[in-house]
Protein backbone atom coordinates (compact mmCIF):
# COMPACT_ATOMS: atom_id res chain seq x y z
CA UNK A 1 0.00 0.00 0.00
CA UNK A 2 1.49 3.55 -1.08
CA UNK A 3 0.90 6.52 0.92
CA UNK A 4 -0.44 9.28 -0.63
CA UNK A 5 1.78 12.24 -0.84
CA UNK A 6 1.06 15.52 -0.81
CA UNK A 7 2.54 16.33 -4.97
CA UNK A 8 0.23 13.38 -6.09
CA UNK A 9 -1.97 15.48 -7.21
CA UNK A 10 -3.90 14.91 -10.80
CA UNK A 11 -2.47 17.27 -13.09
CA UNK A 12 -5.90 18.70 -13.35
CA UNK A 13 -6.10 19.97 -10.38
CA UNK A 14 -2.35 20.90 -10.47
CA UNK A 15 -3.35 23.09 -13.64
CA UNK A 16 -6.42 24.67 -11.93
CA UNK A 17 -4.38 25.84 -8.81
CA UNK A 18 -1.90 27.75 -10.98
CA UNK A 19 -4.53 29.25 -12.83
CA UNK A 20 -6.33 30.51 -9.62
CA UNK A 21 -2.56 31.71 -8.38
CA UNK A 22 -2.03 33.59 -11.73
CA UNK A 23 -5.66 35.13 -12.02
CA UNK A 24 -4.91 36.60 -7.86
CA UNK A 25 -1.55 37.90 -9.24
CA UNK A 26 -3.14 39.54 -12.00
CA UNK A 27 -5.53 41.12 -9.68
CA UNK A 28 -3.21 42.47 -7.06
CA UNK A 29 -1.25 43.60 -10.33
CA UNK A 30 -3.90 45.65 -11.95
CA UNK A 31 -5.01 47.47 -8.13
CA UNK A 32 -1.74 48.42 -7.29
CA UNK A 33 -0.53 49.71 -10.89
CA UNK A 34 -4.18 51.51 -11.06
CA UNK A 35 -4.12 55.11 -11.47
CA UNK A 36 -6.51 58.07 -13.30
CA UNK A 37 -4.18 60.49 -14.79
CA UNK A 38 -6.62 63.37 -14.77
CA UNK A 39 -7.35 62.35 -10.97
CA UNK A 40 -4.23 61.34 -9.75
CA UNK A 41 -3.55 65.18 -7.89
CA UNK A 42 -6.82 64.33 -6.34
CA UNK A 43 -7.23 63.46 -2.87
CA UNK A 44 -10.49 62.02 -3.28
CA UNK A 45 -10.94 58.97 -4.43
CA UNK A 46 -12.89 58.72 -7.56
CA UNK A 47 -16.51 57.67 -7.54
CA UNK A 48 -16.60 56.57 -11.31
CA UNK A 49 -14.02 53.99 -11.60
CA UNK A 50 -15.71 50.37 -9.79
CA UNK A 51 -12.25 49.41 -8.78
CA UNK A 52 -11.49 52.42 -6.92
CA UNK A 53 -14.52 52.19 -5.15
CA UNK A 54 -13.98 49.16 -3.86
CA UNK A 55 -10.56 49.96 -3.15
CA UNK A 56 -11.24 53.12 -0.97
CA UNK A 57 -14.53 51.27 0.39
CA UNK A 58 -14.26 50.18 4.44
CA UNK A 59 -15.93 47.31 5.49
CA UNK A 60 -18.37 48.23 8.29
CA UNK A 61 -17.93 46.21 11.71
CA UNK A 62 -20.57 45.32 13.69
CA UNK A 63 -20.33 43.91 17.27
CA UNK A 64 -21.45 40.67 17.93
CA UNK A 65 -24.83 39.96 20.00
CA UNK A 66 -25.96 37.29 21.55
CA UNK A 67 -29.50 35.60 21.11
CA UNK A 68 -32.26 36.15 23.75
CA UNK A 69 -32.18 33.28 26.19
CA UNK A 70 -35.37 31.74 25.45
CA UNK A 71 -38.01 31.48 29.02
CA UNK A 72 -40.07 28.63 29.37
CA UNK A 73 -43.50 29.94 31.16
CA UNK A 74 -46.02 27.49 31.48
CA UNK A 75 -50.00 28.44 32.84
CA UNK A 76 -52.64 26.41 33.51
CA UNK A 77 -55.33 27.28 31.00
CA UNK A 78 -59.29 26.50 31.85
CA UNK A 79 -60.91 24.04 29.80
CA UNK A 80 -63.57 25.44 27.43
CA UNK A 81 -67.00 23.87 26.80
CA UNK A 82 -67.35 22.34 23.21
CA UNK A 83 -69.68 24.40 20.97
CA UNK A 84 -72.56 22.59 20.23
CA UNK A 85 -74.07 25.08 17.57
CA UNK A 86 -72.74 27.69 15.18
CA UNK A 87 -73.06 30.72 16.24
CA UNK A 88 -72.81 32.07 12.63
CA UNK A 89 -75.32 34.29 11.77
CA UNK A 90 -75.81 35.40 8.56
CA UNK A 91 -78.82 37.07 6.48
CA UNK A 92 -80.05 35.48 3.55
CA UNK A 93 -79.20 38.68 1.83
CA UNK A 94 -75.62 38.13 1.56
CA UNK A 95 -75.85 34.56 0.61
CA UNK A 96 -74.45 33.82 -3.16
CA UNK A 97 -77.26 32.89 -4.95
CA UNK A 98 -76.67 29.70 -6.87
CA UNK A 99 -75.35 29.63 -10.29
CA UNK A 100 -77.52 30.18 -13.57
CA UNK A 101 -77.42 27.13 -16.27
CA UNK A 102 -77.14 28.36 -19.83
């Protein structure tokens, strides 16, 4: 039995790692080579470019809460009487009248 090593990888796999690796590189590339001529005596940061935006945008922090501890009430409810009769009451006035055969 051969123990699997940790560069026995299928060259799949191998191929897709680099690729992710490159495209990261490229990324980190293009942000920090990123500038606007026209804007770059600015001290603004510019609100039309999507990559700036991101750039310059700060991610908001929110303390952490905790959940409500839950209570467990209980109370002893009365019984209720079944109904024996509806106590519906409706006039014959606002019943649908039944449908018309053509």
């Amino acid at each position: 039995m051969n123990p699997i090593h940790q560069f026995d990888r299928p060259l799949l796999r191998k191929w897709t790692a680099l690729l992710f690796v490159l495209v990261m590189a490229g990324f980190g590339f293009v942000q920090a080579v990123h500038v606007h001529d026209t804007l770059a005596k600015q001290t603004l940061p510019a609100s039309h470019c999507s990559l700036c935006v991101v750039a310059h945008s700060a991610a908001l922090i929110t303390p952490p809460t905790a959940a409500p501890v839950p209570v467990l009430a209980s109370a002893l409810l009365a019984p209720s009487h079944p109904q024996l009769q509806s106590h519906l009451h409706v006039a014959f006035s606002f019943i649908r009248p039944p449908p018309q055969v053509l």
